[in-house]
N, C-alpha and C. Protein backbone atom coordinates (compact mmCIF):
# COMPACT_ATOMS: atom_id res chain seq x y z
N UNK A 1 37.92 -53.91 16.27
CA UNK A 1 37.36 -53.66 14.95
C UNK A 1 36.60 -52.34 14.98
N UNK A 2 36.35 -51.39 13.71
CA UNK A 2 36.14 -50.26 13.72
C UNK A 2 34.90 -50.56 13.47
N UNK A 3 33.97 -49.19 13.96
CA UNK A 3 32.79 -49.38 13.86
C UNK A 3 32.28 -49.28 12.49
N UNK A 4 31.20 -49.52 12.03
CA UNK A 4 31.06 -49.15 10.12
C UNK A 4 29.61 -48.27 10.07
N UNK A 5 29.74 -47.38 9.57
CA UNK A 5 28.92 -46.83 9.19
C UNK A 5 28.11 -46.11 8.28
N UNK A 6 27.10 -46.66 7.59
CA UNK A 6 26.69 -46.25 6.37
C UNK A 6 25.17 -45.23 6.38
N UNK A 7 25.66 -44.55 5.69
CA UNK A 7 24.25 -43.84 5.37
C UNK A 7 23.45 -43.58 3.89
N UNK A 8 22.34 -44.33 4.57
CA UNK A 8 21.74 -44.77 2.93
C UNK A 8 20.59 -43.59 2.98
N UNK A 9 20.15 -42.72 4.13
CA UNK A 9 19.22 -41.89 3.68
C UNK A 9 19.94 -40.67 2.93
N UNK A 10 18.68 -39.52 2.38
CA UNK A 10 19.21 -37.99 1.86
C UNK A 10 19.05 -37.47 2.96
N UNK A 11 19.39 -36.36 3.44
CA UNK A 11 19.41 -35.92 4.77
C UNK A 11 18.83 -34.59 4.42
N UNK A 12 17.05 -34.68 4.84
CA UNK A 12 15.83 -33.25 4.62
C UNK A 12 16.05 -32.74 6.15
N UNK A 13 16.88 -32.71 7.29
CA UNK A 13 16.62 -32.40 8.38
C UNK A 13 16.41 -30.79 8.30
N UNK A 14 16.39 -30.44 9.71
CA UNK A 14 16.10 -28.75 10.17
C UNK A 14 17.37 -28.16 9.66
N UNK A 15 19.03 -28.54 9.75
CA UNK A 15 19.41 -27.31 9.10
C UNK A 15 19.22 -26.97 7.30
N UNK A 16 18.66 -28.52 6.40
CA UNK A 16 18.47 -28.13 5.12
C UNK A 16 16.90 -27.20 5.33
N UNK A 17 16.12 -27.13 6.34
CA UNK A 17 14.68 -26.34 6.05
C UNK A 17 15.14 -25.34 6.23
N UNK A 18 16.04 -24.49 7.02
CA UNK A 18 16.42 -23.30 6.93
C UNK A 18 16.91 -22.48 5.89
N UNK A 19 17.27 -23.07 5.00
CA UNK A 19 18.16 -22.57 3.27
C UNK A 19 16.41 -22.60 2.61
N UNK A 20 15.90 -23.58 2.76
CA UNK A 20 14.25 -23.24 2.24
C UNK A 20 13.51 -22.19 2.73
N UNK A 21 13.65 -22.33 3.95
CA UNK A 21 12.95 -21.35 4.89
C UNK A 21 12.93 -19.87 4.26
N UNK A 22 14.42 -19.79 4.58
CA UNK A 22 14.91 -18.45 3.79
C UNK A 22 14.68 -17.80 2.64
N UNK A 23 15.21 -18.66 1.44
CA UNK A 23 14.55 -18.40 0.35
C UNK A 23 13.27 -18.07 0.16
N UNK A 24 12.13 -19.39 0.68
CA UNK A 24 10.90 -19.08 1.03
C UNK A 24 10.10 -17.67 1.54
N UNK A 25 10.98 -17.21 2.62
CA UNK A 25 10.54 -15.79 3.31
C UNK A 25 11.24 -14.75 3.00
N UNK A 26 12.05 -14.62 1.79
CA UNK A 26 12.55 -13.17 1.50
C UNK A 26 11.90 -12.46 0.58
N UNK A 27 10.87 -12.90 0.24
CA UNK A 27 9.78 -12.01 -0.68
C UNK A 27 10.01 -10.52 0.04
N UNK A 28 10.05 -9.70 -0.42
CA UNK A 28 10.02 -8.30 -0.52
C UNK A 28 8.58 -7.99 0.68
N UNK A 29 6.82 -8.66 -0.17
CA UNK A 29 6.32 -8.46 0.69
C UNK A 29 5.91 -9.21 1.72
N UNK A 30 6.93 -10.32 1.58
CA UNK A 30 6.68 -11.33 3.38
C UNK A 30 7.49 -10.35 3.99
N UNK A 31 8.68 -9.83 3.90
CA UNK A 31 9.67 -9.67 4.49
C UNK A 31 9.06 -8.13 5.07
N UNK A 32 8.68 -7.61 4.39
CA UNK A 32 7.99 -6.22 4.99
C UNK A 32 6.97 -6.01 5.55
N UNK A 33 5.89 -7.26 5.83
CA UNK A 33 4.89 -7.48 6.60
C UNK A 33 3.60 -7.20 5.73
N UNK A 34 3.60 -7.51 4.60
CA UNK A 34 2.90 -6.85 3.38
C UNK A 34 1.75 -8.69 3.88
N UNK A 35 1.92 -9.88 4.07
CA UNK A 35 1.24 -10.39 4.08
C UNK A 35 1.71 -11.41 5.16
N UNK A 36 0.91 -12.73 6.22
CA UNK A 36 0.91 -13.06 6.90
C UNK A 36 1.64 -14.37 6.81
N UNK A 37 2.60 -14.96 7.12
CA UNK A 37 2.53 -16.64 6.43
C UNK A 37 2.28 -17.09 7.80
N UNK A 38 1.28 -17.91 7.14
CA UNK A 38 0.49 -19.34 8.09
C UNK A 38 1.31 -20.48 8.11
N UNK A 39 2.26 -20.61 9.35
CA UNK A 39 3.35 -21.93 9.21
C UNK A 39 3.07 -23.78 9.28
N UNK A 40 3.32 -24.13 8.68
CA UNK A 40 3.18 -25.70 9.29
C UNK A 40 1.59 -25.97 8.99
N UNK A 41 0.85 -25.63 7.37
CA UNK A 41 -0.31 -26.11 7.17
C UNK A 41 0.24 -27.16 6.48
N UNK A 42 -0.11 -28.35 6.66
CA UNK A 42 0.63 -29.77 6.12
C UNK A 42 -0.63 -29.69 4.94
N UNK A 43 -1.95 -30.05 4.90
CA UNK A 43 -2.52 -29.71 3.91
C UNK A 43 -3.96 -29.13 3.35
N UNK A 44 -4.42 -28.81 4.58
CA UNK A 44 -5.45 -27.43 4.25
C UNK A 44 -5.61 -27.01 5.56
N UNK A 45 -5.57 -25.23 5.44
CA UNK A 45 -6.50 -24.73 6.87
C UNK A 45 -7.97 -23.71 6.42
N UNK A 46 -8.65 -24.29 6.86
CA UNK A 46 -9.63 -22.91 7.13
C UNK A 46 -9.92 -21.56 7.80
N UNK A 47 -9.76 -20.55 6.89
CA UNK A 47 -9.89 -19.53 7.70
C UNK A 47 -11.00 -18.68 7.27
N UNK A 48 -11.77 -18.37 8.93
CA UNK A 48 -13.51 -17.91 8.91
C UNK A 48 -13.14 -16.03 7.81
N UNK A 49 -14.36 -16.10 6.74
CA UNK A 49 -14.17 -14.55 6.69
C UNK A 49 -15.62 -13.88 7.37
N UNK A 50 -15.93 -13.00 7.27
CA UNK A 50 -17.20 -12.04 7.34
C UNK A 50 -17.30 -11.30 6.76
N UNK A 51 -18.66 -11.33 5.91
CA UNK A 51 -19.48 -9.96 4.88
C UNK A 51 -20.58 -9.37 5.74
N UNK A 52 -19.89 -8.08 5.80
CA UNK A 52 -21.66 -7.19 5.96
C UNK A 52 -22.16 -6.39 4.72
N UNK A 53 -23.20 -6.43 4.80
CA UNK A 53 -23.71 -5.50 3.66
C UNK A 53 -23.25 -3.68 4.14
N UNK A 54 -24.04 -2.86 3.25
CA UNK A 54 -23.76 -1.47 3.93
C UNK A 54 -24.26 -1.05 5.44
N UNK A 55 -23.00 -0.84 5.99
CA UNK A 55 -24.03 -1.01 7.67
C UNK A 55 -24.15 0.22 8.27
N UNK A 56 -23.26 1.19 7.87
CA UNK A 56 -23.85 2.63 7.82
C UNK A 56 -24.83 3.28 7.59
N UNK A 57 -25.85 3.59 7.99
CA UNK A 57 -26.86 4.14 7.46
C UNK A 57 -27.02 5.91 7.54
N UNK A 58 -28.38 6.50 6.97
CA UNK A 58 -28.41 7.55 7.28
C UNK A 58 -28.83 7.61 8.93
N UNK A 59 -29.07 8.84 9.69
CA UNK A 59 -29.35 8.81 11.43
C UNK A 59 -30.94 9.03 11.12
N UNK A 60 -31.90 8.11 12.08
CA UNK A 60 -33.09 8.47 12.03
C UNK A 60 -33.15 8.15 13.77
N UNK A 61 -34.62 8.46 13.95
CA UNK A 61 -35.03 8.34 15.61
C UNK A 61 -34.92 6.92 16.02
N UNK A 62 -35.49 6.23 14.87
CA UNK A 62 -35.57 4.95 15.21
C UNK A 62 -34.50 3.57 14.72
N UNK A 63 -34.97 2.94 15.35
CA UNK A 63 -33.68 1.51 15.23
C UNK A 63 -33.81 0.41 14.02
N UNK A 64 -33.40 0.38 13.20
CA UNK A 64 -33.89 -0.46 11.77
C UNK A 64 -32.74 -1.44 11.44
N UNK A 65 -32.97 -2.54 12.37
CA UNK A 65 -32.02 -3.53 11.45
C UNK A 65 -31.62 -4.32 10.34
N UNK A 66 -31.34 -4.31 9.59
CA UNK A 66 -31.80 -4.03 8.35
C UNK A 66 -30.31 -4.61 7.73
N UNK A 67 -29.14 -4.23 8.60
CA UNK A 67 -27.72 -4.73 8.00
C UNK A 67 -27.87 -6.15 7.59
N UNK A 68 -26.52 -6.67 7.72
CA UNK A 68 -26.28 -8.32 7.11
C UNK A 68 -25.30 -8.69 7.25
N UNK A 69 -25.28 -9.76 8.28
CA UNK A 69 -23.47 -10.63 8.52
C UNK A 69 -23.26 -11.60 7.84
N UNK A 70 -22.45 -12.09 6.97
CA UNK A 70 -22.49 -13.37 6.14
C UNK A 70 -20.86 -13.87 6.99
N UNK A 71 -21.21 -15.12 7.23
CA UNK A 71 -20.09 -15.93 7.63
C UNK A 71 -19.98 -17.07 6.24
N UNK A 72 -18.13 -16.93 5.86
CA UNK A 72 -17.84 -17.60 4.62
C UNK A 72 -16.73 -17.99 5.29
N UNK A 73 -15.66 -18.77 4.22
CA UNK A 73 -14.29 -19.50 4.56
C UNK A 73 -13.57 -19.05 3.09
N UNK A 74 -12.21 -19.00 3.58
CA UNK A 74 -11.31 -19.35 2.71
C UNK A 74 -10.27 -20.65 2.95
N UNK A 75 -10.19 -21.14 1.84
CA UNK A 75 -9.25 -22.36 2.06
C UNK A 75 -7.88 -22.43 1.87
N UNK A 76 -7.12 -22.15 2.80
CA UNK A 76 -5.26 -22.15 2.55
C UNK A 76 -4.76 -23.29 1.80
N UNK A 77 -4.36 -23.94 0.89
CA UNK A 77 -4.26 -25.33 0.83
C UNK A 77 -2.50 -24.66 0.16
N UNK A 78 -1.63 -25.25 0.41
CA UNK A 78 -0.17 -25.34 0.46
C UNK A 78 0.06 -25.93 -1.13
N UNK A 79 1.21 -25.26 -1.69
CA UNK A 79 1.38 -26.12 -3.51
C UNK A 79 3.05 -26.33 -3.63
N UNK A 80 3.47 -27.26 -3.33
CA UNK A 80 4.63 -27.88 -3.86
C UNK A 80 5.35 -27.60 -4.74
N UNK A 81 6.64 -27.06 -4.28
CA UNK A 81 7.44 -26.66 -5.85
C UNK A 81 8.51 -27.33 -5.34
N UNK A 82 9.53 -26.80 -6.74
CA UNK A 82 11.01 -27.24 -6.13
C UNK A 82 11.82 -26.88 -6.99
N UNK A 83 13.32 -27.03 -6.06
CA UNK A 83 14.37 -26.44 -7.37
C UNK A 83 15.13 -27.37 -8.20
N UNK A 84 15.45 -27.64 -9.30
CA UNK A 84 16.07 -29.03 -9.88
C UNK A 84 17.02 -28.19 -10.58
N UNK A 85 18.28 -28.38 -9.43
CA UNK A 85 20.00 -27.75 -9.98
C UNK A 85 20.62 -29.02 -9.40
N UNK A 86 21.47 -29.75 -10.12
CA UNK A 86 22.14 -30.86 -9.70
C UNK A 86 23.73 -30.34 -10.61
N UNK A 87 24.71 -30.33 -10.26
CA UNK A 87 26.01 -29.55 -10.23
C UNK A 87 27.04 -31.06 -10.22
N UNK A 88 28.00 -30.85 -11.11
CA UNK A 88 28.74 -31.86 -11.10
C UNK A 88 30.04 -31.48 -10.77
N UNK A 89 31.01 -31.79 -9.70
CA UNK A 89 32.11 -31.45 -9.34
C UNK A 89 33.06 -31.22 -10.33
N UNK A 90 33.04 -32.29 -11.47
CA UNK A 90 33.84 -32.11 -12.67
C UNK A 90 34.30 -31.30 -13.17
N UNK A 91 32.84 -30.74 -13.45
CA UNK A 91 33.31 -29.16 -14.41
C UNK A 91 33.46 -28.16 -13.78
N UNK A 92 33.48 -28.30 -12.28
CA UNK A 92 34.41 -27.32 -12.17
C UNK A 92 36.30 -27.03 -11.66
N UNK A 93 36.52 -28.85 -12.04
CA UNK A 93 38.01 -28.52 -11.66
C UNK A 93 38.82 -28.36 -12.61
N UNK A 94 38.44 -27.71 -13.96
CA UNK A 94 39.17 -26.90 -14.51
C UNK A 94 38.55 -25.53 -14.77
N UNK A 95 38.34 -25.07 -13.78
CA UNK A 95 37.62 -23.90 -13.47
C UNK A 95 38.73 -22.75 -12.82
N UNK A 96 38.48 -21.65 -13.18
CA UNK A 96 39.94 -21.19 -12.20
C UNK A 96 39.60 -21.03 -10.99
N UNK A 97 38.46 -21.56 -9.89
CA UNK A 97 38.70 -21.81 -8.80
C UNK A 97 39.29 -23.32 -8.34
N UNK A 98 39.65 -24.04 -9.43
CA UNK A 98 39.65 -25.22 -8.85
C UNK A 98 40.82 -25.74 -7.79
N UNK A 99 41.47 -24.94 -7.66
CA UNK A 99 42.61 -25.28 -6.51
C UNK A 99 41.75 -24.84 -4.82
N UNK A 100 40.87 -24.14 -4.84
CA UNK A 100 39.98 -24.14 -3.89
C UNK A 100 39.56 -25.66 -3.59
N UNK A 101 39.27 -26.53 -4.65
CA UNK A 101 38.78 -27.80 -4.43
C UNK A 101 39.48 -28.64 -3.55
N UNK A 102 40.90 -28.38 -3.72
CA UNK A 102 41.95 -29.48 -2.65
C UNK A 102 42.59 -30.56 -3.71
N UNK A 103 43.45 -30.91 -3.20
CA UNK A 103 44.08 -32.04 -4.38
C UNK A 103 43.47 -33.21 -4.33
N UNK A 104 42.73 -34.13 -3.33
CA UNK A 104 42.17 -35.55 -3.96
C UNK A 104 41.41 -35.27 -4.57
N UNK A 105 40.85 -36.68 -4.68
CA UNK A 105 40.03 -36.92 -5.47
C UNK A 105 38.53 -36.89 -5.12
N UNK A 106 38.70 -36.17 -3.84
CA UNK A 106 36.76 -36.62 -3.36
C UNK A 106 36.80 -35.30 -3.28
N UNK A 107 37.03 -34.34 -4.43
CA UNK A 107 36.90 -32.66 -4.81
C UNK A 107 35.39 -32.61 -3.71
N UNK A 108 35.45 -31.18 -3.02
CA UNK A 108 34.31 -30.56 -3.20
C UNK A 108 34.34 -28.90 -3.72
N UNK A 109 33.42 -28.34 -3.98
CA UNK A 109 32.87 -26.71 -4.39
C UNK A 109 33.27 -26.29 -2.91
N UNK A 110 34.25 -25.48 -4.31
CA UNK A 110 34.87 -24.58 -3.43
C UNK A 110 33.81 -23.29 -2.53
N UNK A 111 34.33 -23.10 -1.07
CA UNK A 111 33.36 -22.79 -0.03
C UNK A 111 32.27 -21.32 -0.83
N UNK A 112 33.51 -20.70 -1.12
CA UNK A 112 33.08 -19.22 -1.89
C UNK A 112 31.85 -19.37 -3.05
N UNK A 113 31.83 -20.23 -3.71
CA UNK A 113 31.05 -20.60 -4.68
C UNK A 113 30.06 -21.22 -4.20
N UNK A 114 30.20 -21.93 -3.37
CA UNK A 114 29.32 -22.71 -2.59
C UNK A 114 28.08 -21.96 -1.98
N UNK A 115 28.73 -20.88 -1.50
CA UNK A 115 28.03 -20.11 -0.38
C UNK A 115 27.08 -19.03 -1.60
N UNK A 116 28.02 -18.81 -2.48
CA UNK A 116 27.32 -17.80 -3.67
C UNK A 116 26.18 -18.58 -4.30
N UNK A 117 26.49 -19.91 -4.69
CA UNK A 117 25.39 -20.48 -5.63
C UNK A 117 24.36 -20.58 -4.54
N UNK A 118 24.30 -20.76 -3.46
CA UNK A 118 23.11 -21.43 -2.24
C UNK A 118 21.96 -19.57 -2.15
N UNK A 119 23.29 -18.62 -2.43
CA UNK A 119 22.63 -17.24 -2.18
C UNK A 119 22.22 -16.75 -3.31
N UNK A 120 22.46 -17.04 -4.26
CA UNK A 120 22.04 -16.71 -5.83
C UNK A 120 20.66 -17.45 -6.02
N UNK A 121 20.56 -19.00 -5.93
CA UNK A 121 19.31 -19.72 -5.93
C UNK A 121 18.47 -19.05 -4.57
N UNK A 122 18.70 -19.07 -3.87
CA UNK A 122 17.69 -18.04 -2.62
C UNK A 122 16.97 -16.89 -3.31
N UNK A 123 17.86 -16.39 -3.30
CA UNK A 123 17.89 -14.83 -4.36
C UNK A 123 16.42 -15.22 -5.28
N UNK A 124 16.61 -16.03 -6.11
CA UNK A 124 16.11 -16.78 -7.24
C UNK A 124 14.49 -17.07 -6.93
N UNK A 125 14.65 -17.83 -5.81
CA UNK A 125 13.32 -18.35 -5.13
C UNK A 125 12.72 -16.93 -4.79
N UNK A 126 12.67 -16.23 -4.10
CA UNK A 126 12.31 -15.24 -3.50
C UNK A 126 12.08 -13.87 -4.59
N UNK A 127 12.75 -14.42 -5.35
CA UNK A 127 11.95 -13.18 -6.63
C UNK A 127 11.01 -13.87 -7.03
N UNK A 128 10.63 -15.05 -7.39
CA UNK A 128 9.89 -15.95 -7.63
C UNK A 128 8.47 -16.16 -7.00
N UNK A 129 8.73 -15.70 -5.86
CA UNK A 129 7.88 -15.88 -5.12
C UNK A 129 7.38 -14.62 -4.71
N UNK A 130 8.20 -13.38 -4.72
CA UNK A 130 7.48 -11.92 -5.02
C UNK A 130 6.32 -11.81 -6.03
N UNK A 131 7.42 -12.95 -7.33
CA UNK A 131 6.10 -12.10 -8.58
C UNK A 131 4.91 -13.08 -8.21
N UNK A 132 4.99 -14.45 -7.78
CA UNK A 132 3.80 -15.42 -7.33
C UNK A 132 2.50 -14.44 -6.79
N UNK A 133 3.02 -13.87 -5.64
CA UNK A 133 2.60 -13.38 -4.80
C UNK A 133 1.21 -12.15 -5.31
N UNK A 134 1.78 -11.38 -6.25
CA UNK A 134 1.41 -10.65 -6.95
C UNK A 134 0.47 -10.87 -8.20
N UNK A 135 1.10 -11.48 -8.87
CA UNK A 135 1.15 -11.85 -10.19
C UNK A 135 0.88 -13.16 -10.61
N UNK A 136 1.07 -14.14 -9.64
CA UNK A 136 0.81 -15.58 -10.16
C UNK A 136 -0.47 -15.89 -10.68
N UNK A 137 -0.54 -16.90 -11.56
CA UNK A 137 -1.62 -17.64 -11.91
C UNK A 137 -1.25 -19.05 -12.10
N UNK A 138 -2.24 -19.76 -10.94
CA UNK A 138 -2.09 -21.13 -10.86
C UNK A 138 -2.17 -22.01 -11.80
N UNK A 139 -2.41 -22.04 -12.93
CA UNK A 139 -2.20 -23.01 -14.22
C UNK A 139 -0.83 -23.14 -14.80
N UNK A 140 0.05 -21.79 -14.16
CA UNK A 140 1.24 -21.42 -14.84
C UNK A 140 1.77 -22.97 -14.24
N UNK A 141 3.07 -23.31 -14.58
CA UNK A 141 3.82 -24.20 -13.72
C UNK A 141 4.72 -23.27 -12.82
N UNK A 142 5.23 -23.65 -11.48
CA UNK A 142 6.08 -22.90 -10.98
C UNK A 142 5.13 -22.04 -10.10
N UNK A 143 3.91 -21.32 -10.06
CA UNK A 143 2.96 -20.53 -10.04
C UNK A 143 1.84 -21.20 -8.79
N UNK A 144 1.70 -19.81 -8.03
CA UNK A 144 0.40 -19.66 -7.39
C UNK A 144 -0.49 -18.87 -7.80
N UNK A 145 -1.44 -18.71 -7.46
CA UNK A 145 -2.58 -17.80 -7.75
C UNK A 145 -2.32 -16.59 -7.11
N UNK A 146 -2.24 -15.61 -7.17
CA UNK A 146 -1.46 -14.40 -6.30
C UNK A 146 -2.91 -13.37 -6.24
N UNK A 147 -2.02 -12.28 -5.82
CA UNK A 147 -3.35 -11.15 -5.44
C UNK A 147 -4.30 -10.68 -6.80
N UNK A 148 -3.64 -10.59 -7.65
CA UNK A 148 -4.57 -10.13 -9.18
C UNK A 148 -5.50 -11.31 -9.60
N UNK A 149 -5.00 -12.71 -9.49
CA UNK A 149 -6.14 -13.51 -9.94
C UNK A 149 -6.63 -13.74 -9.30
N UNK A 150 -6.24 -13.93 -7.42
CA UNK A 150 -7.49 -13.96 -6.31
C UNK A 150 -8.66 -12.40 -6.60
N UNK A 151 -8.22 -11.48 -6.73
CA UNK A 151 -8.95 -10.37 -6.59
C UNK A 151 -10.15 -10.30 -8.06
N UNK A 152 -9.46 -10.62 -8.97
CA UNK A 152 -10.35 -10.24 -10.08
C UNK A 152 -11.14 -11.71 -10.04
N UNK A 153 -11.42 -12.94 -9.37
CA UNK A 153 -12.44 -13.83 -9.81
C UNK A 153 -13.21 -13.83 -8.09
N UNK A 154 -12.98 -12.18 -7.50
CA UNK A 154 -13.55 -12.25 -6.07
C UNK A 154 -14.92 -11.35 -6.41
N UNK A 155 -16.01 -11.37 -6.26
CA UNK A 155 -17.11 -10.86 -6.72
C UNK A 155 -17.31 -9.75 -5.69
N UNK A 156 -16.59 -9.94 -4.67
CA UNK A 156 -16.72 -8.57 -3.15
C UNK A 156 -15.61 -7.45 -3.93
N UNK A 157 -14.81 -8.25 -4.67
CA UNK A 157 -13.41 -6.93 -4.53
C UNK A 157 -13.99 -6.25 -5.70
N UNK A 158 -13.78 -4.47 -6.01
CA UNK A 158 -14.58 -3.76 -7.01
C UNK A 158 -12.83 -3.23 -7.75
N UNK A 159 -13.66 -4.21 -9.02
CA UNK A 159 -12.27 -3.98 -10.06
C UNK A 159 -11.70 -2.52 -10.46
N UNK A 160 -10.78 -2.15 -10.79
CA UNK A 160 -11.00 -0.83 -11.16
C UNK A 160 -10.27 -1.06 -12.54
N UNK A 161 -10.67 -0.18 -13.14
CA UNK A 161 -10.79 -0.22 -15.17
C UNK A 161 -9.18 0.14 -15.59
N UNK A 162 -9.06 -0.30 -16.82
CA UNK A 162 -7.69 -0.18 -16.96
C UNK A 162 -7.28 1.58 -17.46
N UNK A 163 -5.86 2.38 -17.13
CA UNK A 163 -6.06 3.20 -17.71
C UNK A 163 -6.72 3.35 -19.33
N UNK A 164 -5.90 2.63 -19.99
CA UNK A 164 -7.10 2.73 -21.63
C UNK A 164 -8.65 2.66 -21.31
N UNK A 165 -9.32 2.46 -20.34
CA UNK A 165 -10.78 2.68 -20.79
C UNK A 165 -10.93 3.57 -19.75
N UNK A 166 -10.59 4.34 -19.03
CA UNK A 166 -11.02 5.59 -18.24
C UNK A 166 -10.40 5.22 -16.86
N UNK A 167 -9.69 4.26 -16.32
CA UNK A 167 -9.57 3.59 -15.46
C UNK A 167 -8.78 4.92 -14.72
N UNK A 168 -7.85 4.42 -13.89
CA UNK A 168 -6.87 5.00 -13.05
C UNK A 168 -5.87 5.46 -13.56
N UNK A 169 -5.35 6.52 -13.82
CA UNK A 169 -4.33 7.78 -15.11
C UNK A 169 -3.72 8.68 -13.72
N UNK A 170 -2.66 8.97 -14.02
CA UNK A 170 -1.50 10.51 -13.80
C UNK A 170 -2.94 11.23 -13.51
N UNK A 171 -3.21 11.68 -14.92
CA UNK A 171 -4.53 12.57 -14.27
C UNK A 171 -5.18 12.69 -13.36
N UNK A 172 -6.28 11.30 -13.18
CA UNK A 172 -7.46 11.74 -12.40
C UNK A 172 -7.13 10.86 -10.74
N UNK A 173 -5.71 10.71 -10.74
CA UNK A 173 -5.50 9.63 -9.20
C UNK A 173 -5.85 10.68 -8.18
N UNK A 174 -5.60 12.29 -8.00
CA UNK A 174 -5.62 13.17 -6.99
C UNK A 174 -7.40 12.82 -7.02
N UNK A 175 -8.03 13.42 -8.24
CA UNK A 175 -9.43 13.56 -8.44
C UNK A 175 -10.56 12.31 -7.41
């Protein structure tokens, strides 16, 4: 008698984290070293910062300590997304790839398409996660908090004004 074998799980193993992985790390500035990713925080890490005040001073004879070390934290905490594309073999076997599919009946997507849609949604994620990066704001859905809304609600970082009110212009960037 033949052996029987059923499989009732979805299968999240290591080669489906790699198609995540990927997508995940082709941001423009992960990929160029523009920022660090911290791997395998399941769900918060702490990381120590340090403030000094101005620690330069003018030179005198004598020794005046007078600077200031502030020890603070930032909190990494990880945010859950996902992609919801569910594809029905159907429509595409009257598709003009559908002889790619094979003649029974347990059709699959054809390899070429296969390989395109997996690189198109990558594609997808990873622009996604460029503008996050940048541009996000965490209330959005889809959205992290990125460098513009970390920076402008950071009371250390010194905003700079928009060109319309005197800010940063063609003009005065050499100046």
């Amino acid at each position: 008698m033949a052996t029987t074998t059923s499989i009732t799980t979805t299968y999240a193993g290591e080669f489906a984290g790699k198609y995540i992985s990927a997508a995940l790390l082709s941001a423009s500035t992960i990929e160029n070293g523009g920022v660090e990713v911290k791997p395998n925080i399941k769900f918060k890490e702490v990381i120590k910062k340090i403030a000094t005040n101005d620690i330069l001073k003018n030179a005198t004879c004598d020794f005046d300590a007078t600077s200031t070390v502030t020890l603070t934290e930032r909190i990494l905490q990880p945010e859950e997304f996902q992609v919801n594309l569910q594809l029905c073999k159907k429509d595409f076997r009257s598709d003009w790839e559908a002889v790619q599919m094979g003649y029974s009946a347990f059709d699959s997507l054809p390899p070429s398409f296969a390989d395109f849609l997996i690189s198109h949604v990558a594609a997808k994620v990873a622009q996604k996660n460029e503008q996050n990066i940048w541009a996000g704001v965490n209330a959005n859905a889809g959205e992290f908090a990125g460098f513009i809304a970390l920076m402008t609600a950071d009371s250390d970082v010194v905003d700079v004004a928009s060109p319309a009110s005197g800010g940063i212009t063609a003009a005065n960037v050499i100046a």
